[in-house]
N, C-alpha and C. Protein backbone atom coordinates (compact mmCIF):
# COMPACT_ATOMS: atom_id res chain seq x y z
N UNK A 1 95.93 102.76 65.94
CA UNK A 1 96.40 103.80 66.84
C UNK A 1 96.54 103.27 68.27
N UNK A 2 95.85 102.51 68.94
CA UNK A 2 95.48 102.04 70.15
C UNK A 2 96.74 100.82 70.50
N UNK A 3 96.83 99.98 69.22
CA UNK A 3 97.90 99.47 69.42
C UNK A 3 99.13 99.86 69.85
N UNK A 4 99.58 100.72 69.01
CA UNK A 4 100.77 101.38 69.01
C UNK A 4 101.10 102.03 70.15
N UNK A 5 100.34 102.59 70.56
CA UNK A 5 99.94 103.39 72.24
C UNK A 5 100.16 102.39 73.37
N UNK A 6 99.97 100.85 72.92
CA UNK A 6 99.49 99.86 74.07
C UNK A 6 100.94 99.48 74.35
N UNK A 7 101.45 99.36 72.70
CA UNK A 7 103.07 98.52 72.59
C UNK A 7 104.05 99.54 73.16
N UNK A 8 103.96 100.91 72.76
CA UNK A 8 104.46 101.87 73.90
C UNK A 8 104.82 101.43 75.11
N UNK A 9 103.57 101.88 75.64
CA UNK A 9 103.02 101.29 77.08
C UNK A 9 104.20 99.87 77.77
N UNK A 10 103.53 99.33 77.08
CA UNK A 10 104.28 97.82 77.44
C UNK A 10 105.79 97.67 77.17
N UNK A 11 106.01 98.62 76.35
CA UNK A 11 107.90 98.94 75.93
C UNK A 11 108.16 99.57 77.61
N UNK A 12 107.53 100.85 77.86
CA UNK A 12 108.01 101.58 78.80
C UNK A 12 107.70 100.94 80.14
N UNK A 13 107.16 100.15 80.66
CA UNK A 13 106.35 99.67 81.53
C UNK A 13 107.62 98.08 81.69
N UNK A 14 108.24 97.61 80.79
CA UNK A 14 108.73 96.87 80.70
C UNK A 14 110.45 96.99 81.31
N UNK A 15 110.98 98.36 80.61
CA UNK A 15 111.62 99.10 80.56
C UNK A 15 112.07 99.08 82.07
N UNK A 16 111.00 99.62 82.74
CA UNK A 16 110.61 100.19 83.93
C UNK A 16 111.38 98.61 84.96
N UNK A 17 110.07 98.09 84.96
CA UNK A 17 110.47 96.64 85.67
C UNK A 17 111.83 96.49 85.37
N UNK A 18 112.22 96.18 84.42
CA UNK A 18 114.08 95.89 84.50
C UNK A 18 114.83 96.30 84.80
N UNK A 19 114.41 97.82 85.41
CA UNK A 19 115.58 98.80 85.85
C UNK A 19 115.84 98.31 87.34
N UNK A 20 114.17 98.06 87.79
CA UNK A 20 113.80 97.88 89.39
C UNK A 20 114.47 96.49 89.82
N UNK A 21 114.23 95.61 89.07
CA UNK A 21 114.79 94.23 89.36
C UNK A 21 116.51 94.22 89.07
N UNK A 22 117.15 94.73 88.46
CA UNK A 22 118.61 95.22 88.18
C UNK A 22 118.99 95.82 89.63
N UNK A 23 118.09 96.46 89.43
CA UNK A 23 118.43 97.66 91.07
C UNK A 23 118.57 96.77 92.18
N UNK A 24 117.21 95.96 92.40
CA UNK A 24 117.67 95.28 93.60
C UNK A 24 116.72 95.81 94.65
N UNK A 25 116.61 95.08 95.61
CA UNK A 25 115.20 95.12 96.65
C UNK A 25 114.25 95.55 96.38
N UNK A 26 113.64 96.28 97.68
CA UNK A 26 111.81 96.24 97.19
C UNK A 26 111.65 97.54 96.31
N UNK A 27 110.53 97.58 95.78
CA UNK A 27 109.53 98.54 95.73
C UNK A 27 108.28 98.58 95.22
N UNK A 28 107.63 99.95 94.86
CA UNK A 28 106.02 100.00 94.55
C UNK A 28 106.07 99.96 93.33
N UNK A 29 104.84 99.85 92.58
CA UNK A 29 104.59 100.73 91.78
C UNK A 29 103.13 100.66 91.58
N UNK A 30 102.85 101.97 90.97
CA UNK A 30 101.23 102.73 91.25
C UNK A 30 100.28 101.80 90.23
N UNK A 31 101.00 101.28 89.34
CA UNK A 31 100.40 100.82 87.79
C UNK A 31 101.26 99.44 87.41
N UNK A 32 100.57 98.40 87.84
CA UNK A 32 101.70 96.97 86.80
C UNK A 32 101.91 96.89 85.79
N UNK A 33 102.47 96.22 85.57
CA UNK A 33 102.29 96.05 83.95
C UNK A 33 101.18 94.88 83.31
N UNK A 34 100.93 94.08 84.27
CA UNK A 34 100.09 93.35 83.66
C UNK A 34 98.67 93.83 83.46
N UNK A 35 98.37 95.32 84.15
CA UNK A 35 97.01 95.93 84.08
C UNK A 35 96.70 96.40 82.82
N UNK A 36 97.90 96.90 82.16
CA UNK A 36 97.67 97.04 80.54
C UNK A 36 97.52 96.44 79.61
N UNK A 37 98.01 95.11 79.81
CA UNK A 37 97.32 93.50 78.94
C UNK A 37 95.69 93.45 79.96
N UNK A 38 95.42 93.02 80.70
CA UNK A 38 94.49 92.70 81.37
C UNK A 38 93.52 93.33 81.13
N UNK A 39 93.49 94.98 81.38
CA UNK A 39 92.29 96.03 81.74
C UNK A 39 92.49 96.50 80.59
N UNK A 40 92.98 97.29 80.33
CA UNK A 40 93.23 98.33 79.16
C UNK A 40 93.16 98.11 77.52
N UNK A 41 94.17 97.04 77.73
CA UNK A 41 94.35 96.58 75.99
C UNK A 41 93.43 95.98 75.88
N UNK A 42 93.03 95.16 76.75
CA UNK A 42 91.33 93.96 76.44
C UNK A 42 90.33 95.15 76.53
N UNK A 43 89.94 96.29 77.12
CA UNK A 43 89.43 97.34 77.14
C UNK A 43 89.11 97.54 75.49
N UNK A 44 90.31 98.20 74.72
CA UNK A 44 90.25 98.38 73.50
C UNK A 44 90.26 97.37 72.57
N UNK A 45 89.89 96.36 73.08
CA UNK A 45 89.76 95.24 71.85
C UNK A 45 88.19 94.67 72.40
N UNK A 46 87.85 94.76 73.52
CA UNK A 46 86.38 95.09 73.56
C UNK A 46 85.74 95.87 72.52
N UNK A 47 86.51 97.12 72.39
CA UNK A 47 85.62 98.52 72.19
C UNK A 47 85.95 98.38 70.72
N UNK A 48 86.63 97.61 70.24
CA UNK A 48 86.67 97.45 68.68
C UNK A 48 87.91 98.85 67.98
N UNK A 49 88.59 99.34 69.22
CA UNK A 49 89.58 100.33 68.91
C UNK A 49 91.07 99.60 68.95
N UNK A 50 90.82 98.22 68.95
CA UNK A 50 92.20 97.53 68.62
C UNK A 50 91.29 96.22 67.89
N UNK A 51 91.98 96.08 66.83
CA UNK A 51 91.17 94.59 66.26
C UNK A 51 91.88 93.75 67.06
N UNK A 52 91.29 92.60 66.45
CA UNK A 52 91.75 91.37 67.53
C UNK A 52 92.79 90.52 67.11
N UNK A 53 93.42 91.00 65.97
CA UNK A 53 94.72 90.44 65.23
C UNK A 53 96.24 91.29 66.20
N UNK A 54 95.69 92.78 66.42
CA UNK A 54 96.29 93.42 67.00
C UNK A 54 96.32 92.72 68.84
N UNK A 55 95.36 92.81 69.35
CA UNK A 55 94.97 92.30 70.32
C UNK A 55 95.77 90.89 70.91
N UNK A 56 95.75 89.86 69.81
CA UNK A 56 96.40 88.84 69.84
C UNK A 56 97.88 88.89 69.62
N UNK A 57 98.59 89.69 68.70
CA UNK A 57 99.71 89.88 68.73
C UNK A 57 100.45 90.42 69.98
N UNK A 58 99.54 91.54 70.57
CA UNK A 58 100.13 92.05 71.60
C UNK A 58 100.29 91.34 73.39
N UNK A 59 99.22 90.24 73.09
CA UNK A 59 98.98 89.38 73.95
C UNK A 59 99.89 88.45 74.11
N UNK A 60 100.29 88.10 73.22
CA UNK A 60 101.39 87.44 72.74
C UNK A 60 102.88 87.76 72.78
N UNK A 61 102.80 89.11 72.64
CA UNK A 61 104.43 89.76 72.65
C UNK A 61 104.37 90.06 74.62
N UNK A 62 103.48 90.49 74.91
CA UNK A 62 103.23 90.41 76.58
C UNK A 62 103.47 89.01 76.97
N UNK A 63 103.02 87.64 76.90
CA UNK A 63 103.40 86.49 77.31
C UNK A 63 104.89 86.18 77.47
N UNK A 64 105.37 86.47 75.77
CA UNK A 64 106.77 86.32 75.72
C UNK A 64 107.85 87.33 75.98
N UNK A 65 107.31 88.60 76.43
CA UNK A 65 108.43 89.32 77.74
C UNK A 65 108.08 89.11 79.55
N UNK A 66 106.93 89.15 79.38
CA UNK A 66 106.61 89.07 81.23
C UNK A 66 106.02 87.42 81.53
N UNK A 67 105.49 86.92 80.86
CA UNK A 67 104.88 85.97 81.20
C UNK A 67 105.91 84.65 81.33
N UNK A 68 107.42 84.68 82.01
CA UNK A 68 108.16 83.21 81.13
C UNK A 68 109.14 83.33 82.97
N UNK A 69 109.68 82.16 82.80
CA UNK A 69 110.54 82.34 83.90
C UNK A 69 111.84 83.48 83.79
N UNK A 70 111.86 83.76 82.83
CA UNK A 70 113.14 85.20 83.10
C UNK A 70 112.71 86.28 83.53
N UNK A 71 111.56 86.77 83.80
CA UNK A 71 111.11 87.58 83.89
C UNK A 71 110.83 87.59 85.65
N UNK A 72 111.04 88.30 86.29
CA UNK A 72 111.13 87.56 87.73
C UNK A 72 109.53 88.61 88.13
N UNK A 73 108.57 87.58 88.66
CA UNK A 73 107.80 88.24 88.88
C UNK A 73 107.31 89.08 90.25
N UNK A 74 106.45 89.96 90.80
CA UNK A 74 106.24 90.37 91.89
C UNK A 74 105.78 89.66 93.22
N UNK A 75 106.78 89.83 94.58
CA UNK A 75 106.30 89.39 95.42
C UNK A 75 104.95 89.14 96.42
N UNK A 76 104.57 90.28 95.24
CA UNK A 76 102.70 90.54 96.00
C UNK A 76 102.28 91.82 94.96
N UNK A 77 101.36 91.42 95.01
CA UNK A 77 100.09 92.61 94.34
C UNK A 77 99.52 93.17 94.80
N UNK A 78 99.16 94.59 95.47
CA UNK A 78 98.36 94.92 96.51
C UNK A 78 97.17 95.44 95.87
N UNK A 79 95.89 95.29 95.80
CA UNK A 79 94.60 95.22 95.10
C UNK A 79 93.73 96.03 96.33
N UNK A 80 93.94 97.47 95.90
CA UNK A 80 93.25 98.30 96.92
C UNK A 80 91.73 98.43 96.16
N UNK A 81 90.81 97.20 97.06
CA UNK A 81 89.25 97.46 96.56
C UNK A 81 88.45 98.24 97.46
N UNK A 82 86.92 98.64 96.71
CA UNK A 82 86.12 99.11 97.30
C UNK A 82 84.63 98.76 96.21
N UNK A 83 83.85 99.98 97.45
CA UNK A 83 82.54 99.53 96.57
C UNK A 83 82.70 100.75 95.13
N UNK A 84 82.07 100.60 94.50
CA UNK A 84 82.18 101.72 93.34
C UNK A 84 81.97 103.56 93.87
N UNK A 85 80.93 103.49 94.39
CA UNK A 85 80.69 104.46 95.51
C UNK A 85 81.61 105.25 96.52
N UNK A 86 82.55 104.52 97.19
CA UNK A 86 83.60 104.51 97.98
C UNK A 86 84.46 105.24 97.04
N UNK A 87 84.95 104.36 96.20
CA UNK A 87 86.10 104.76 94.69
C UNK A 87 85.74 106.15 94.17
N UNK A 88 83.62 106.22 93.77
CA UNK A 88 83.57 107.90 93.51
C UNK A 88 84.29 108.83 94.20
N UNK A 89 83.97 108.32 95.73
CA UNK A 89 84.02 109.86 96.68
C UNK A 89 85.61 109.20 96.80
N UNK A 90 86.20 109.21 96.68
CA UNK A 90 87.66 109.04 97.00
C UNK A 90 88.22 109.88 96.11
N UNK A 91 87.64 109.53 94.51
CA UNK A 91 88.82 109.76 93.14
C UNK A 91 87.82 112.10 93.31
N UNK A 92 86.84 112.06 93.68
CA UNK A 92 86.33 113.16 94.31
C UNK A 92 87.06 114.42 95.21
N UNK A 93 87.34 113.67 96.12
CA UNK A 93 88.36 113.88 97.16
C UNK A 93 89.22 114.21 97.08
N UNK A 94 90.40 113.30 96.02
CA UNK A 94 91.18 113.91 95.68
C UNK A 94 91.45 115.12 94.75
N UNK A 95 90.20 115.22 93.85
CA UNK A 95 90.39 116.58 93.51
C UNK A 95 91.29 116.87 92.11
N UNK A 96 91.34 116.07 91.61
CA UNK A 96 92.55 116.24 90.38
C UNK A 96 91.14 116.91 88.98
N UNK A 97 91.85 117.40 88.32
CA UNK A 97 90.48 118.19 87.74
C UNK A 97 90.27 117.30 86.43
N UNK A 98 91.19 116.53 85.85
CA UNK A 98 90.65 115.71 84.68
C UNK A 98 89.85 115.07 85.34
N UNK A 99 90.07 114.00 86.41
CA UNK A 99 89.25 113.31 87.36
C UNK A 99 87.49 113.46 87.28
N UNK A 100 87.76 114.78 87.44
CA UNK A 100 86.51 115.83 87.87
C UNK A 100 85.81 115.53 86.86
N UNK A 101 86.30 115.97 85.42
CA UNK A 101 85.50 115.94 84.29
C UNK A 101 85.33 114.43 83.41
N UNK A 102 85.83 113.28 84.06
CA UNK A 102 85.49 112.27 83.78
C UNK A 102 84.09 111.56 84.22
N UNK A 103 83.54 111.34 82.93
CA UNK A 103 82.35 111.04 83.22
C UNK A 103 82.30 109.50 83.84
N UNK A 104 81.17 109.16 84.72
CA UNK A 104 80.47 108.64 86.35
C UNK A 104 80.73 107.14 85.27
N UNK A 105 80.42 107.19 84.16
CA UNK A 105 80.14 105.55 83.14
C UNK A 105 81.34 104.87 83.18
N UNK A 106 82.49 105.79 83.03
CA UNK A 106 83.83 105.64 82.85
C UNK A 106 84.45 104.80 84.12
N UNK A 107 84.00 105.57 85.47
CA UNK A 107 84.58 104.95 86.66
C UNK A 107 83.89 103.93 86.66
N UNK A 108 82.45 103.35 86.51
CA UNK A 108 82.00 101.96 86.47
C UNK A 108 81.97 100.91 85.73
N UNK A 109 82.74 101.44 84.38
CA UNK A 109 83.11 100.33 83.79
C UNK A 109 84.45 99.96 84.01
N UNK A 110 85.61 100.82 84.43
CA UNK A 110 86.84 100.61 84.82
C UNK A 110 86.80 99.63 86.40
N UNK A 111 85.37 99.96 86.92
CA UNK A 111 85.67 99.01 88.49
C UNK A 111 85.34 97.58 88.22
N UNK A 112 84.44 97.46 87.28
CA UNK A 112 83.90 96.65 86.56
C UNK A 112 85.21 95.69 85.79
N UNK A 113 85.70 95.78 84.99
CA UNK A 113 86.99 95.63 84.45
C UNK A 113 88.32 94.98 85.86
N UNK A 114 88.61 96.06 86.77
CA UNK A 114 89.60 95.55 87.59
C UNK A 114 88.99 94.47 88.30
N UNK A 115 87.56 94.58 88.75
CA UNK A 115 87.09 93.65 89.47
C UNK A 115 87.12 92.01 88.47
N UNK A 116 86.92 92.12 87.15
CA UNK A 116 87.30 90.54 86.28
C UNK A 116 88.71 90.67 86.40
N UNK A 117 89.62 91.18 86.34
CA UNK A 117 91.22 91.32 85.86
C UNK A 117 91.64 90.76 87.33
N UNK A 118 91.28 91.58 88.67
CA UNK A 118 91.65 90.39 89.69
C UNK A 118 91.55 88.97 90.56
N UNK A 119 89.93 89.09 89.52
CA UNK A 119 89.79 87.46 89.97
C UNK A 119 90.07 86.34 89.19
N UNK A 120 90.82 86.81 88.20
CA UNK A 120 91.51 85.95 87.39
C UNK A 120 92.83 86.46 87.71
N UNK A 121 93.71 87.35 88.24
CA UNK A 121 94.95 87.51 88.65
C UNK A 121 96.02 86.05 89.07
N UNK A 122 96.82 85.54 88.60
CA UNK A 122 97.86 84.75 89.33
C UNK A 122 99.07 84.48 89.20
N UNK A 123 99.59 85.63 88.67
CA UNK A 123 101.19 85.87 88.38
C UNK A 123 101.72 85.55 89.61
N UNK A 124 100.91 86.05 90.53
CA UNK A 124 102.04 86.32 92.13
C UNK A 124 100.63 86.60 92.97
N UNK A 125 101.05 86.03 94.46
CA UNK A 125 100.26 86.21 95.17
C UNK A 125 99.50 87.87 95.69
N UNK A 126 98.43 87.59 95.57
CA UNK A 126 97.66 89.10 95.46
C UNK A 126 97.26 89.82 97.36
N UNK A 127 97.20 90.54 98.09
CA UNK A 127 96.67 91.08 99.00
C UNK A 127 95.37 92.10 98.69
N UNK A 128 94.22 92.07 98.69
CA UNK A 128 93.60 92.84 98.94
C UNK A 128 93.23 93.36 100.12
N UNK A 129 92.88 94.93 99.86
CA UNK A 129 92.66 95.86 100.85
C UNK A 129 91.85 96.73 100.56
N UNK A 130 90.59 96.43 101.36
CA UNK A 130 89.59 97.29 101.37
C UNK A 130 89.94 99.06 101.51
N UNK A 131 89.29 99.81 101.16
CA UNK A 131 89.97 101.08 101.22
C UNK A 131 89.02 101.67 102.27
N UNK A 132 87.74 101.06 102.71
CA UNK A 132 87.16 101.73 103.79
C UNK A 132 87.58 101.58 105.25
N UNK A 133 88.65 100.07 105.23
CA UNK A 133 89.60 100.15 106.25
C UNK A 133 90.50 100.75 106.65
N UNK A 134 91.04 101.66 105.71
CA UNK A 134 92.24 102.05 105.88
C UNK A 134 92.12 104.04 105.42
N UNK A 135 92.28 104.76 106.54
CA UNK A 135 92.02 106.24 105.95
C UNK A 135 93.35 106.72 106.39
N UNK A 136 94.13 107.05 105.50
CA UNK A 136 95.44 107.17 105.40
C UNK A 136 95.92 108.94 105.69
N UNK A 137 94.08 109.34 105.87
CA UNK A 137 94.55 110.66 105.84
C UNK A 137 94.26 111.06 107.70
N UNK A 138 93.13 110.46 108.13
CA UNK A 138 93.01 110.50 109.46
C UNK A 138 93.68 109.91 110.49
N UNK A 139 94.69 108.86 110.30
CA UNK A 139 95.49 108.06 111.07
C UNK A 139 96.38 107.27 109.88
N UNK A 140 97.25 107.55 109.39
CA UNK A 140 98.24 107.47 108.58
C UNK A 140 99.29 106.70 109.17
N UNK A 141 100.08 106.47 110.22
CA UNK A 141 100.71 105.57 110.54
C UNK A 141 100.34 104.47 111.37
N UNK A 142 98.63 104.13 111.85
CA UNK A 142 98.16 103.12 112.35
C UNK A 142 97.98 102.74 111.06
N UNK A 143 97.23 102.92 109.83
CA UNK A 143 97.04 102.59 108.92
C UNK A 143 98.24 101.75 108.02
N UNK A 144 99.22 102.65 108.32
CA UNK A 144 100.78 102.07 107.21
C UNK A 144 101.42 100.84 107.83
N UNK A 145 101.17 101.54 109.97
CA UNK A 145 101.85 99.46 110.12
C UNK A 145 100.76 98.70 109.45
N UNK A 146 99.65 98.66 109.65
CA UNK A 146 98.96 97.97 109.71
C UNK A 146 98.54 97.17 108.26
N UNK A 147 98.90 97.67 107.36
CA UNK A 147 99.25 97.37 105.21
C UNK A 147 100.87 96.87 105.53
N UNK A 148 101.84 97.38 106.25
CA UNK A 148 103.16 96.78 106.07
C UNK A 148 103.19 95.52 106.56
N UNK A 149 102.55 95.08 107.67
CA UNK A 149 102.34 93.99 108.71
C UNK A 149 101.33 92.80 108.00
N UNK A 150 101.01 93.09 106.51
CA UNK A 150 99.32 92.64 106.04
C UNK A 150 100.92 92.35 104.79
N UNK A 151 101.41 92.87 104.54
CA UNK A 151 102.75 92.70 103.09
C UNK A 151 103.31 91.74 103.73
N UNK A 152 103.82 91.96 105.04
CA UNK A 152 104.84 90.87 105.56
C UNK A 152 104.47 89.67 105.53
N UNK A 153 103.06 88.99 105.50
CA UNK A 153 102.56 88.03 106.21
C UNK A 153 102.43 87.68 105.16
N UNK A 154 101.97 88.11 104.28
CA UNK A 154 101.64 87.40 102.27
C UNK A 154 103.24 87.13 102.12
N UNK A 155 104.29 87.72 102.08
CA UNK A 155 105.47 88.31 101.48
C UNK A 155 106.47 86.46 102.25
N UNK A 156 106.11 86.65 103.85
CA UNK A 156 106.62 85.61 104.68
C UNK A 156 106.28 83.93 103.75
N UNK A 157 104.03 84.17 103.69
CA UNK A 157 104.19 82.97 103.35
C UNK A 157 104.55 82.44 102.22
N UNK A 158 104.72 83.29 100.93
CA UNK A 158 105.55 82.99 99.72
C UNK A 158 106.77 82.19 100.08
N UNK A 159 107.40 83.13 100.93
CA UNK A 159 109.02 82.12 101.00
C UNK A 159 108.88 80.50 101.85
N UNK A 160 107.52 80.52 102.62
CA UNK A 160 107.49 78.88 103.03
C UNK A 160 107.35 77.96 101.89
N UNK A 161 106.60 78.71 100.67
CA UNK A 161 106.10 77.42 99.97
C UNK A 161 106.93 77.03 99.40
C-alpha cells in the first residue's frame, strides 16, 4: 500500500518539476521531491510498511528520473531549521486542526528524520535558515529582503563555480 502511495507521490511530484522547468524561471516549492525518497519513503521502509524490495525499487526508479543529468536540478534548497521546540510552537501557531491532533512523537521523529536527510543533502547547494531569525509575521518585509539577499548570494556563488 505504502508503495503505491510513494510511486504516486513521485509520479505527481515529478510531473510537477517538469511543468516548472518547461515553464521557465524561478520558483518555490513547499515540498521537493527528493524529501519523499529521503524522509518519507525511508520513513516507511524503516517502519516495515514498505519492504525493502519495494524500497529499493523505488529508490531506484527515483535515481533514474531525478537523479541523472536530464533532470535539471534546483538552484538552492532552502532548509528552514529550528530547535524541535521552536517547530512545536510554530506548527501550534499556526493552528491547522489536523496539526493540533497530531501527536508530540510524530513531530520528533519527523525533525529527527529532516535533520539526517539534510546533512546528507547534495543535489544542489542548500541555504539554511534558522526560523528564530526570521518572524515573518512581526516584520515581514525586513525579514523577506533579508532570505532574498541570503538566495542571491548562494544562487550568485553557484554561477562562479
Amino acid at each position: 500500500m505504502e508503495f503505491h502511495l510513494q510511486i504516486y507521490f513521485l509520479a505527481e511530484r515529478f510531473k510537477e518539476q517538469k511543468r516548472m522547468f518547461e515553464t521557465g524561471g524561478g520558483f518555490v516549492q513547499d515540498r521537493s521531491i527528493y524529501e519523499d525518497t529521503g524522509i518519507f519513503a525511508k520513513m516507511h521502509a524503516d517502519k516495515g510498511t514498505m519492504t525493502k524490495v519495494d524500497f529499493e525499487t523505488y529508490t531506484s526508479l527515483f535515481d533514474a528520473m531525478v537523479m541523472t543529468p536530464f533532470f535539471p536540478q534546483p538552484s538552492v534548497l532552502i532548509y528552514l531549521e529550528g530547535s524541535l521546540e521552536e517547530v512545536i510552537s510554530r506548527i501550534h501557531e499556526r493552528g491547522r486542526e489536523m496539526e493540533q491532533k497530531t501527536p508530540t512523537s510524530y513531530w520528533e521523529e519527523m525533525h529527527g528524520r529532516y535533520e539526517n536527510w539534510i546533512n546528507q543533502f547534495t543535489a544542489c547547494p542548500v541555504l539554511r535558515l534558522n526560523i528564530k531569525d526570521y518572524d515573518l509575521y512581526k516584520n515581514e518585509e525586513q525579514a523577506v529582503e533579508s532570505i532574498v539577499e541570503k538566495i542571491s548570494d548562494v544562487i550568485s556563488a553557484k554561477t562562479l563555480v
